[in-house]
PDB file of N, CA and C in Angstrom:
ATOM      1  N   UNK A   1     191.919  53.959 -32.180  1.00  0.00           N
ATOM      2  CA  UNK A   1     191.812  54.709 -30.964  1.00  0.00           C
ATOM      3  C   UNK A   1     192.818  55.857 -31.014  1.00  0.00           C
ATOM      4  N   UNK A   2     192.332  56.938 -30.557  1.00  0.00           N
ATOM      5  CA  UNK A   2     193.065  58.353 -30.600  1.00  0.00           C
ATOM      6  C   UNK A   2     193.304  58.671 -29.167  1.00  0.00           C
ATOM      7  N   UNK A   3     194.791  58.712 -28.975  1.00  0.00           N
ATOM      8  CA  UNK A   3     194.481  59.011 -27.901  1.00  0.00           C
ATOM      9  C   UNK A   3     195.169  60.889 -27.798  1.00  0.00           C
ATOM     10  N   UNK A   4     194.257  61.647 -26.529  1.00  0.00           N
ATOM     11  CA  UNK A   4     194.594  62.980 -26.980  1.00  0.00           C
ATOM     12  C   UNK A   4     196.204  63.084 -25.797  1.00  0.00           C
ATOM     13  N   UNK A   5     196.424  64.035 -26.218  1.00  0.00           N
ATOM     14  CA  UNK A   5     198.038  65.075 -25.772  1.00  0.00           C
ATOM     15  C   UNK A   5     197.148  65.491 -24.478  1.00  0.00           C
ATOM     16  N   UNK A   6     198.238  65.294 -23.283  1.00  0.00           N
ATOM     17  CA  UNK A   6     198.234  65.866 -22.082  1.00  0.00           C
ATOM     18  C   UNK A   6     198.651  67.255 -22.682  1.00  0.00           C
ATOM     19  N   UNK A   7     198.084  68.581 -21.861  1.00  0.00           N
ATOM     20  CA  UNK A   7     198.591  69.860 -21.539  1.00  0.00           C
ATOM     21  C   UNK A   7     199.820  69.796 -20.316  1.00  0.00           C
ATOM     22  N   UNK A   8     200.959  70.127 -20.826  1.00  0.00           N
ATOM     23  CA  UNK A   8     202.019  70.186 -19.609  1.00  0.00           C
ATOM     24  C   UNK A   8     201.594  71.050 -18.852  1.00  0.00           C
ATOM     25  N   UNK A   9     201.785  71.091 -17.347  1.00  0.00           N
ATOM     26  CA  UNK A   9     201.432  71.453 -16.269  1.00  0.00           C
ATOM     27  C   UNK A   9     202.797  72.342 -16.337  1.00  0.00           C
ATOM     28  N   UNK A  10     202.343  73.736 -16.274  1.00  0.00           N
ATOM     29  CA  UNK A  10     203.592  74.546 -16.167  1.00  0.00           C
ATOM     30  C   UNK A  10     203.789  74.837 -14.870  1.00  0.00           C
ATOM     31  N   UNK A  11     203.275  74.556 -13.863  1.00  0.00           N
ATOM     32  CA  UNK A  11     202.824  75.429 -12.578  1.00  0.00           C
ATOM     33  C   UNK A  11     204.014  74.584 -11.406  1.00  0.00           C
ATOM     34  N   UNK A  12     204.987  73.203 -12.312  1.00  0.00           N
ATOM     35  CA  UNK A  12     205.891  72.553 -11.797  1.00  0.00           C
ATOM     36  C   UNK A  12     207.403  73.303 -12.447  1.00  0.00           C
ATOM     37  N   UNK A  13     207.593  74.147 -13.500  1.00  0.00           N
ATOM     38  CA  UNK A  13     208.232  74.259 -14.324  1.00  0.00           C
ATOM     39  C   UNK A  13     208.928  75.598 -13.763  1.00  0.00           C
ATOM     40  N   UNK A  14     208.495  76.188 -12.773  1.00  0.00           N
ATOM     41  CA  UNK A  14     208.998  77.488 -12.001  1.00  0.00           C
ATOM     42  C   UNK A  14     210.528  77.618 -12.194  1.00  0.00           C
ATOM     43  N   UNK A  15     210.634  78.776 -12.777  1.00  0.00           N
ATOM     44  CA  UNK A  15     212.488  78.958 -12.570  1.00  0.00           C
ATOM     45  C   UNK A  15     212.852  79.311 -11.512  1.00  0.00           C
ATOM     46  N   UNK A  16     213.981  78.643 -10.681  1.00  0.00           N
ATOM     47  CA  UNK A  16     214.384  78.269  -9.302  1.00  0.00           C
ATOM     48  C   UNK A  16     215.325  79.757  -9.376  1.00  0.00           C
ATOM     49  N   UNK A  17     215.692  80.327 -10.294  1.00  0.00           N
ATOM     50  CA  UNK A  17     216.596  81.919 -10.349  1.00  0.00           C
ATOM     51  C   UNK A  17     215.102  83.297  -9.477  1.00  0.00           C
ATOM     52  N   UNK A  18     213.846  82.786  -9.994  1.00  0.00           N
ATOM     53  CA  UNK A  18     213.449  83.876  -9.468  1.00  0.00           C
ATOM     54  C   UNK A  18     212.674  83.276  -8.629  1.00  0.00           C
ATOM     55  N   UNK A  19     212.423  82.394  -7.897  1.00  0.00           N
ATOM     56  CA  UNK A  19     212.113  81.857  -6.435  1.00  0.00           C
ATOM     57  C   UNK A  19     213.426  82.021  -5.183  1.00  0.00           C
ATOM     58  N   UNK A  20     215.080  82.139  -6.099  1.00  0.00           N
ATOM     59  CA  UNK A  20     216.042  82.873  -5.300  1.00  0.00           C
ATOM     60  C   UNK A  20     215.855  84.143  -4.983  1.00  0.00           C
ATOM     61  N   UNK A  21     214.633  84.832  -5.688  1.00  0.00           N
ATOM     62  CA  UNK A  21     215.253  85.918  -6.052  1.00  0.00           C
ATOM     63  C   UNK A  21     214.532  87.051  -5.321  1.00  0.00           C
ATOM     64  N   UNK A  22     213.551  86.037  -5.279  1.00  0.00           N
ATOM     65  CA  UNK A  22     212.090  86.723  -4.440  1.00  0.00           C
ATOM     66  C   UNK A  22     212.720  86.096  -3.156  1.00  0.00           C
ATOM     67  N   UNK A  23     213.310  85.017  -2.511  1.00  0.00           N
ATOM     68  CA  UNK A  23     213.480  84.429  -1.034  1.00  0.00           C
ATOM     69  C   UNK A  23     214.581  85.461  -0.788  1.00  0.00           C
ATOM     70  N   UNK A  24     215.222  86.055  -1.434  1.00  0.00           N
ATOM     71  CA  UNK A  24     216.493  87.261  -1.031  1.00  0.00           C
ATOM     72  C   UNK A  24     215.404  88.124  -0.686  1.00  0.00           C
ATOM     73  N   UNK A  25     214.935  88.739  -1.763  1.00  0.00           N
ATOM     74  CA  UNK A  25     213.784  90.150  -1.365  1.00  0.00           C
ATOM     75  C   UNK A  25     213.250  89.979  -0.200  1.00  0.00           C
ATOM     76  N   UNK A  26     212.900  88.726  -0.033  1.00  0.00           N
ATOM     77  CA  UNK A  26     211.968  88.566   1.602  1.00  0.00           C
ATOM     78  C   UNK A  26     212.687  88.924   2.598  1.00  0.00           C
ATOM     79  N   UNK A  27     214.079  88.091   2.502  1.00  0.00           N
ATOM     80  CA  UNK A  27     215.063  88.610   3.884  1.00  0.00           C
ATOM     81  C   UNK A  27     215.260  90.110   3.454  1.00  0.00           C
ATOM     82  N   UNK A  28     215.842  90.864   2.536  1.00  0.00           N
ATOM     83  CA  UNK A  28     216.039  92.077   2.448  1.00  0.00           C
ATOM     84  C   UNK A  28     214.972  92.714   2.916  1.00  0.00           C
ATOM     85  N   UNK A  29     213.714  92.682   3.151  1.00  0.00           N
ATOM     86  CA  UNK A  29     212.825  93.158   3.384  1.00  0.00           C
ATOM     87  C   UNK A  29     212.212  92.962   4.911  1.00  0.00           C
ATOM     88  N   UNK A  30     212.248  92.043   5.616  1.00  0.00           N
ATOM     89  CA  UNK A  30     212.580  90.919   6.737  1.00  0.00           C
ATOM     90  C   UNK A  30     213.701  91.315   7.827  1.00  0.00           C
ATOM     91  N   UNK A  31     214.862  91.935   7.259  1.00  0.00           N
ATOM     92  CA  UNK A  31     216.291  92.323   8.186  1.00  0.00           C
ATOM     93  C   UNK A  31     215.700  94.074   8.046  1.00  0.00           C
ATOM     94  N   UNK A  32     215.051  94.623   6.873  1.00  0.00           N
ATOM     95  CA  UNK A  32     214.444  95.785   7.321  1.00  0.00           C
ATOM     96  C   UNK A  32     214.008  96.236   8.355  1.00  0.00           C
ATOM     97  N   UNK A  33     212.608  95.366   8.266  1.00  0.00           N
ATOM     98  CA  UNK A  33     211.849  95.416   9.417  1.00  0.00           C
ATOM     99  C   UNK A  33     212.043  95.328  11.270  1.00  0.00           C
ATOM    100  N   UNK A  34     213.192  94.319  10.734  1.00  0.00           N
ATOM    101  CA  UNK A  34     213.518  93.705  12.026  1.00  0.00           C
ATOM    102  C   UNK A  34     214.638  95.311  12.514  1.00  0.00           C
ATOM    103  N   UNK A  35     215.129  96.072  11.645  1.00  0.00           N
ATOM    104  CA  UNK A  35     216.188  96.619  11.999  1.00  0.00           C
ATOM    105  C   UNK A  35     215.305  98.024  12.581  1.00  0.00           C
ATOM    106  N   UNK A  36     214.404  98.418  11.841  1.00  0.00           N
ATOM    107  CA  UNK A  36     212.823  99.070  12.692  1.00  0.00           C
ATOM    108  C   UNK A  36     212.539  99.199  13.771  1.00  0.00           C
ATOM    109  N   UNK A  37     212.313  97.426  14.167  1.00  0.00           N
ATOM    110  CA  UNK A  37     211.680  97.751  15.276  1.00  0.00           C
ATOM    111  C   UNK A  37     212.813  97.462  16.664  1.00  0.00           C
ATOM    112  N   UNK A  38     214.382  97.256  16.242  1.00  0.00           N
ATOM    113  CA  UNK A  38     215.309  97.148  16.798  1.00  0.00           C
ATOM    114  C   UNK A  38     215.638  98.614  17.306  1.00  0.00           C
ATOM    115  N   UNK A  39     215.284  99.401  16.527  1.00  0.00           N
ATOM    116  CA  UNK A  39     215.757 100.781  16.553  1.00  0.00           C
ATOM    117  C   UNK A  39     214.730 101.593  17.735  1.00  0.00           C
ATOM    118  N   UNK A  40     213.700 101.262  17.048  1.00  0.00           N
ATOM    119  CA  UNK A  40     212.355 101.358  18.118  1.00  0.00           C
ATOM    120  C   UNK A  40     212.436 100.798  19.570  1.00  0.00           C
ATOM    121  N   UNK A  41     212.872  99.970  19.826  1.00  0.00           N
ATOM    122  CA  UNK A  41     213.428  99.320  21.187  1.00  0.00           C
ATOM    123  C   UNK A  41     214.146 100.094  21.697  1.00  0.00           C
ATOM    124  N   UNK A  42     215.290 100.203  21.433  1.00  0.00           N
ATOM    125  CA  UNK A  42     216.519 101.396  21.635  1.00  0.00           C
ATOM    126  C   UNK A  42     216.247 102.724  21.729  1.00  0.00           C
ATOM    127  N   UNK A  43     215.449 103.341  21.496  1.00  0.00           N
ATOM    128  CA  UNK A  43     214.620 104.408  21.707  1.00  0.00           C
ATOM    129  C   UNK A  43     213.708 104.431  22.874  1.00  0.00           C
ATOM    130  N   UNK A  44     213.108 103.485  23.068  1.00  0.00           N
ATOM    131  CA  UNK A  44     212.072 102.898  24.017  1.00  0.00           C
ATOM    132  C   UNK A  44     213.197 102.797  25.554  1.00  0.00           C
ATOM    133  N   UNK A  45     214.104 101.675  24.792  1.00  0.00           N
ATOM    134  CA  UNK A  45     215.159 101.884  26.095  1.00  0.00           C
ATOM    135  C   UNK A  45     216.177 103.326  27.088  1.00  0.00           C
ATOM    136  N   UNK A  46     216.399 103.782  25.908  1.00  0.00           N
ATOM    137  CA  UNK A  46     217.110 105.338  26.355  1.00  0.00           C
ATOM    138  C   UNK A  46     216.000 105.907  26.928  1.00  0.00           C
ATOM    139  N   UNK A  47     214.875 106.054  26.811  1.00  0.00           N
ATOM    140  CA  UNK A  47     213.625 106.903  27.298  1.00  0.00           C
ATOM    141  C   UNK A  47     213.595 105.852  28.966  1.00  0.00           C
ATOM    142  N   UNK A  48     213.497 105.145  29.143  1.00  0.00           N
ATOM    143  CA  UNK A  48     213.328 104.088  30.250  1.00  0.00           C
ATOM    144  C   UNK A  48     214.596 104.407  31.053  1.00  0.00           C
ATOM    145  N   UNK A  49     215.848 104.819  30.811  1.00  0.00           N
ATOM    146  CA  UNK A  49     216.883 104.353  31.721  1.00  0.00           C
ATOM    147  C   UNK A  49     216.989 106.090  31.408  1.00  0.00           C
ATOM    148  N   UNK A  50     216.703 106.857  31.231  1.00  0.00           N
ATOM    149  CA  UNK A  50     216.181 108.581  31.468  1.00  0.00           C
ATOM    150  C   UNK A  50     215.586 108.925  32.955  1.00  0.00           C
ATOM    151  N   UNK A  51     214.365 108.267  32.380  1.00  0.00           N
ATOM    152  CA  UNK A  51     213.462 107.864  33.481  1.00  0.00           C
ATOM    153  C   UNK A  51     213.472 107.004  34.606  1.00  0.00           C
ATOM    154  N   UNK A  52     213.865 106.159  34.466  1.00  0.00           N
ATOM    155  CA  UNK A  52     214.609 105.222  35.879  1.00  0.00           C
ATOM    156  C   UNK A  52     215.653 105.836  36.843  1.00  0.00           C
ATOM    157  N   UNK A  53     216.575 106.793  35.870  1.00  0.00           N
ATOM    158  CA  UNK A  53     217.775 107.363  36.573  1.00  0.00           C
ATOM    159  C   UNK A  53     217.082 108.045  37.075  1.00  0.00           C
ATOM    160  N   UNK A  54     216.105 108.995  36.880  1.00  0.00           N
ATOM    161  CA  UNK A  54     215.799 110.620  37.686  1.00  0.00           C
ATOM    162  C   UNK A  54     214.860 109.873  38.802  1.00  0.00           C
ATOM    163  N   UNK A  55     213.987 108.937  38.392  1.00  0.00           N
ATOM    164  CA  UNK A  55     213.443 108.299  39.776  1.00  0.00           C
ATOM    165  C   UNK A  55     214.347 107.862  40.823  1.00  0.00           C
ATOM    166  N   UNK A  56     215.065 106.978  40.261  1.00  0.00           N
ATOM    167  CA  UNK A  56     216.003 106.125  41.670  1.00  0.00           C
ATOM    168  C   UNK A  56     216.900 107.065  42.128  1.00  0.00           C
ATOM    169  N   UNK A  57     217.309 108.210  41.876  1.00  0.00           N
ATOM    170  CA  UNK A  57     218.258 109.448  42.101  1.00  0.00           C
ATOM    171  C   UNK A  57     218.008 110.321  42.768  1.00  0.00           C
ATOM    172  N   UNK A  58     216.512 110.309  42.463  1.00  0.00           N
ATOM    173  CA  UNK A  58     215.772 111.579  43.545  1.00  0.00           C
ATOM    174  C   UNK A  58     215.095 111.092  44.466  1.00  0.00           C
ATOM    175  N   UNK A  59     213.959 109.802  44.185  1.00  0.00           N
ATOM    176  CA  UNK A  59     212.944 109.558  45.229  1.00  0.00           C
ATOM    177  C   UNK A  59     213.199 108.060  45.955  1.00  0.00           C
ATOM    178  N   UNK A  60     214.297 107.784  46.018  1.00  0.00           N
ATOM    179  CA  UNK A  60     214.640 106.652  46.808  1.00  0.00           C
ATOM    180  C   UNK A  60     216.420 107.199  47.298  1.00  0.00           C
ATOM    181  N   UNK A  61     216.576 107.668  48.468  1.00  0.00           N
ATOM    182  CA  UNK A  61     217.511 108.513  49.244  1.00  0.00           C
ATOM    183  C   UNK A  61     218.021 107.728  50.035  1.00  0.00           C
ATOM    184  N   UNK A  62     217.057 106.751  50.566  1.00  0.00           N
ATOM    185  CA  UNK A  62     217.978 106.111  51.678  1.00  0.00           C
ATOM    186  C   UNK A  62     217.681 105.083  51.647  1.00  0.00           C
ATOM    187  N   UNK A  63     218.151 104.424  50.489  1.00  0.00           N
ATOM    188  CA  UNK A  63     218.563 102.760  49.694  1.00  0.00           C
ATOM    189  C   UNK A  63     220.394 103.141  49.101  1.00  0.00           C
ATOM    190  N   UNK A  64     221.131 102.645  49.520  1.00  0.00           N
ATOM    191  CA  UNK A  64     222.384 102.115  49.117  1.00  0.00           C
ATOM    192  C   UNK A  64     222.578 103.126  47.360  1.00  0.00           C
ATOM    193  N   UNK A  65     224.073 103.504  47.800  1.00  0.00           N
ATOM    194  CA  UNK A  65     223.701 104.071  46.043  1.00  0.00           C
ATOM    195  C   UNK A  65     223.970 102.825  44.860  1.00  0.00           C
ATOM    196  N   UNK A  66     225.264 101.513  45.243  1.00  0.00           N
ATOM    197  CA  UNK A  66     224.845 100.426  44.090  1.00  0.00           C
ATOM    198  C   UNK A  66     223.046  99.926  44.086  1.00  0.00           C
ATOM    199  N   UNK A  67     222.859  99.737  44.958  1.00  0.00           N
ATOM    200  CA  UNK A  67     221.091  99.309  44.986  1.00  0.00           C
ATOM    201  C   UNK A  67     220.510  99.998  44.138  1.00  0.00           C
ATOM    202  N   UNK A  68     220.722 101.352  44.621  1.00  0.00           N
ATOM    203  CA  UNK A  68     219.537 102.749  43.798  1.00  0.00           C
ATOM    204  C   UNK A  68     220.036 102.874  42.353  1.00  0.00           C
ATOM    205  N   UNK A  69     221.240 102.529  41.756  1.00  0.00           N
ATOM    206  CA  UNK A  69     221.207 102.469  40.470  1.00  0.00           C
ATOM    207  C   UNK A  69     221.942 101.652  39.649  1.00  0.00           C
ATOM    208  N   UNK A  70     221.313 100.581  40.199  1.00  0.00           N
ATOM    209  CA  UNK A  70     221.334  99.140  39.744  1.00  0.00           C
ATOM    210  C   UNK A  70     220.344  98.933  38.161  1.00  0.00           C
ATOM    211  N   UNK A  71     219.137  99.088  38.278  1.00  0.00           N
ATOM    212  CA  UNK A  71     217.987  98.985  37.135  1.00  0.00           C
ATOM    213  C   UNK A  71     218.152 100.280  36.174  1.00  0.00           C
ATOM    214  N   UNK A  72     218.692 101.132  36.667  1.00  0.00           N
ATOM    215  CA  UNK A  72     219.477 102.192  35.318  1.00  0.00           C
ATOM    216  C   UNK A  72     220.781 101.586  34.568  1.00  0.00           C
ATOM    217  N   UNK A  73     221.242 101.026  35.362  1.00  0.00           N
ATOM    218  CA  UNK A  73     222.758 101.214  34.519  1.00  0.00           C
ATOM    219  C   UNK A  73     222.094  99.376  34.215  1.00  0.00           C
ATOM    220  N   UNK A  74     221.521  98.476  34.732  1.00  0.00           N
ATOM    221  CA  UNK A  74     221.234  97.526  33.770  1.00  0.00           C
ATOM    222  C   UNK A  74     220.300  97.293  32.220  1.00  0.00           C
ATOM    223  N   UNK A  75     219.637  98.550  32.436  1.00  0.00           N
ATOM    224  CA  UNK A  75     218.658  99.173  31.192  1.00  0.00           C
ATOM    225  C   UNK A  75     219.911  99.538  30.402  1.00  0.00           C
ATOM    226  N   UNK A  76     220.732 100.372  30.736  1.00  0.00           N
ATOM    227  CA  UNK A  76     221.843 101.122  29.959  1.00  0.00           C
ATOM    228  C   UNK A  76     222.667  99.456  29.239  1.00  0.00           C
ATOM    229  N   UNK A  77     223.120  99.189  29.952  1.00  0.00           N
ATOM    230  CA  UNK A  77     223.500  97.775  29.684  1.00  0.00           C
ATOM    231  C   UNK A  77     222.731  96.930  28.438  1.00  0.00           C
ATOM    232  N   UNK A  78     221.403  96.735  28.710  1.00  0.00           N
ATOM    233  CA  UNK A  78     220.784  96.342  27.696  1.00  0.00           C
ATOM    234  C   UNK A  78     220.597  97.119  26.180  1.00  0.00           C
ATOM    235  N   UNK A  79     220.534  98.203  26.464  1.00  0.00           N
ATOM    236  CA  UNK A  79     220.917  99.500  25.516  1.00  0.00           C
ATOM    237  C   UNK A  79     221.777  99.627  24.382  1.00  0.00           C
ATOM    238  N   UNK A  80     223.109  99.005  24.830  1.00  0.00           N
ATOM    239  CA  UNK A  80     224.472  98.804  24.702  1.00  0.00           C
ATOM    240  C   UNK A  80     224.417  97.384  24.038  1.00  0.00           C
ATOM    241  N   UNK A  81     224.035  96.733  24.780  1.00  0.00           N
ATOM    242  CA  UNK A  81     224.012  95.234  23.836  1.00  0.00           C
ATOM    243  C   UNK A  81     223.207  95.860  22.367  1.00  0.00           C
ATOM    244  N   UNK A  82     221.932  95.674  22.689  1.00  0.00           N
ATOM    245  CA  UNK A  82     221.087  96.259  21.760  1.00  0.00           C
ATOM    246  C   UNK A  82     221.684  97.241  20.708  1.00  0.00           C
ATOM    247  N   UNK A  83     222.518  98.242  20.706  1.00  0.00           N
ATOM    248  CA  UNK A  83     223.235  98.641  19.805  1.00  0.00           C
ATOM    249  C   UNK A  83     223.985  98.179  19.361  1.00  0.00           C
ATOM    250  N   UNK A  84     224.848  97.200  19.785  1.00  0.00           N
ATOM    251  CA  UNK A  84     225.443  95.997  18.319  1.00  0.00           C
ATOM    252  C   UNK A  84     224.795  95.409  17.953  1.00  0.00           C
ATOM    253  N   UNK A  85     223.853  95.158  18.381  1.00  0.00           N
ATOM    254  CA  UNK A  85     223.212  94.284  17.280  1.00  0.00           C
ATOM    255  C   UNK A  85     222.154  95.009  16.178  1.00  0.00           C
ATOM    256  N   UNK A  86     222.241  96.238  16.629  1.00  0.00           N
ATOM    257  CA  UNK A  86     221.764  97.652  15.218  1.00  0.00           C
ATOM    258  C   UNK A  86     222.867  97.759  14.489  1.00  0.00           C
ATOM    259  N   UNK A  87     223.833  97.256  15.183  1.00  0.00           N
ATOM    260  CA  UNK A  87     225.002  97.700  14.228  1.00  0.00           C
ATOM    261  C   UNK A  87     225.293  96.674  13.031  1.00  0.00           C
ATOM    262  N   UNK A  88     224.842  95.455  13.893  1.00  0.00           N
ATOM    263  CA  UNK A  88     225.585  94.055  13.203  1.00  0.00           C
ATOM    264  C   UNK A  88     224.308  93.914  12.466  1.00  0.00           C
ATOM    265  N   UNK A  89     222.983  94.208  12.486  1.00  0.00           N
ATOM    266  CA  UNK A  89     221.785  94.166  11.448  1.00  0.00           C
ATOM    267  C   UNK A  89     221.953  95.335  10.546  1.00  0.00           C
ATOM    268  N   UNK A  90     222.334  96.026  10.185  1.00  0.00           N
ATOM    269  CA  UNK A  90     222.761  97.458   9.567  1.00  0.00           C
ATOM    270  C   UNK A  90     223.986  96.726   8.562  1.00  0.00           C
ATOM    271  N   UNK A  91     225.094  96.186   9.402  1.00  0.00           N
ATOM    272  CA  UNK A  91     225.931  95.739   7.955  1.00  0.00           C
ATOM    273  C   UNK A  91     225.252  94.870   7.565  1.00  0.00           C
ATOM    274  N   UNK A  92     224.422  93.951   7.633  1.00  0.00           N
ATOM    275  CA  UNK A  92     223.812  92.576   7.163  1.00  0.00           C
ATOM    276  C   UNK A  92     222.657  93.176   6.006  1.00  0.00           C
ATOM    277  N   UNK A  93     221.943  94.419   6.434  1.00  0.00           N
ATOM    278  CA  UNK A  93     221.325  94.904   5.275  1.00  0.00           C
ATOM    279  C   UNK A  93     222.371  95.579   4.043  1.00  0.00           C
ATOM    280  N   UNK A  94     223.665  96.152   4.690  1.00  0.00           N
ATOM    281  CA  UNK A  94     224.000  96.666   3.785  1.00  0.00           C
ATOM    282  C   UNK A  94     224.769  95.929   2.571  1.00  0.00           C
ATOM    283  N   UNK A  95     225.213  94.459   3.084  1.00  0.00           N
ATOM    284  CA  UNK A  95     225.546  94.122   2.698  1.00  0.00           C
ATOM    285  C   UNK A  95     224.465  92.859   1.178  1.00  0.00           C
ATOM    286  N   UNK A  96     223.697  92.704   1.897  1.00  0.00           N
ATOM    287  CA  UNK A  96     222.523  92.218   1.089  1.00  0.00           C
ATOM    288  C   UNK A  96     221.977  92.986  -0.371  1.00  0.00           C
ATOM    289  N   UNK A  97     221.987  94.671   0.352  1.00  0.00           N
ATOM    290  CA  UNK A  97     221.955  95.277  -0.742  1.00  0.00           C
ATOM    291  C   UNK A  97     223.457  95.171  -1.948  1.00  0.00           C
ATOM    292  N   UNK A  98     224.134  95.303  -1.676  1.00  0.00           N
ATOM    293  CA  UNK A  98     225.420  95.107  -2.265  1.00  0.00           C
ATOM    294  C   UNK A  98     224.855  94.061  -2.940  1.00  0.00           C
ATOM    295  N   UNK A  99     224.905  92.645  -2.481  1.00  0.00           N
ATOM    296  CA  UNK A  99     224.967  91.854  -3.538  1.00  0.00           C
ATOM    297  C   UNK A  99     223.537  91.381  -4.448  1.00  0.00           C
ATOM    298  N   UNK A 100     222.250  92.591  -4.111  1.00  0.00           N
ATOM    299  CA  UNK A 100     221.154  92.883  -4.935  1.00  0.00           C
ATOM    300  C   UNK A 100     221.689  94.156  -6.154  1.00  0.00           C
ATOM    301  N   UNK A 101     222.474  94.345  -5.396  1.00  0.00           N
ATOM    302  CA  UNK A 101     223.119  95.365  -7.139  1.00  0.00           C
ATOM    303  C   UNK A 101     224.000  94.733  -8.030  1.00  0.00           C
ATOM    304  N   UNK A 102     224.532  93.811  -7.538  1.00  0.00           N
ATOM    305  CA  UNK A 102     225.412  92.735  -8.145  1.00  0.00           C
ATOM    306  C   UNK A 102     224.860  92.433  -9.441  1.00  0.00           C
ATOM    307  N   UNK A 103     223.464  91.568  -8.585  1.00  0.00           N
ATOM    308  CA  UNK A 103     222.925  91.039  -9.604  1.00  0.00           C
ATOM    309  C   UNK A 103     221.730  91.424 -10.920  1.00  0.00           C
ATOM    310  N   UNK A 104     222.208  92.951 -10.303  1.00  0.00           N
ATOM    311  CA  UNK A 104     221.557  93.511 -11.998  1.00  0.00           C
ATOM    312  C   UNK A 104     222.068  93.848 -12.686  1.00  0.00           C
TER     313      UNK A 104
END
């Protein structure tokens, strides 16, 4: 009786260096995106608290002035948060890149 040779299954044999290597690329690519549409928000927001100020400033006169610009300066507020955390996603890419040059 002959018995034949299994074919090794290479498809278990994956080198775990470039499954690191590609799961980095994803976040590098991933903290991109995210830093996009972070930026895009913040843009979205300054345009909103533009526009909120010249409304509540001009066409609401006799509402309290904390009342009347309350939803501006809390947009502005959100604005402000929202820019550290462009800031703090900005070093996190830059720093990612750093250690993608490392490793060539």
């Amino acid at each position: 009786m002959v018995l034949k040779l299994r074919k090794v299954d290479r498809r278990h044999f994956k080198s775990s260096i470039n499954i690191k290597r590609r799961r980095a690329r994803d976040y590098y690519y991933a903290a991109i995106s995210v830093f996009v549409v972070k930026i895009v928000l913040f843009v979205f927001l300054l345009i909103l608290f533009s526009v909120s100020y010249r409304l509540f400033s001009t066409k609401f006169k006799n509402i309290t002035a904390p009342v009347r610009f309350a939803v501006p300066m809390i947009i502005l507020l959100f604005s402000i948060v929202l820019l550290y955390y462009i800031y703090k996603n900005f070093r996190d890419i830059r720093d990612m890149h750093k250690e993608k040059d490392k490793a060539r």
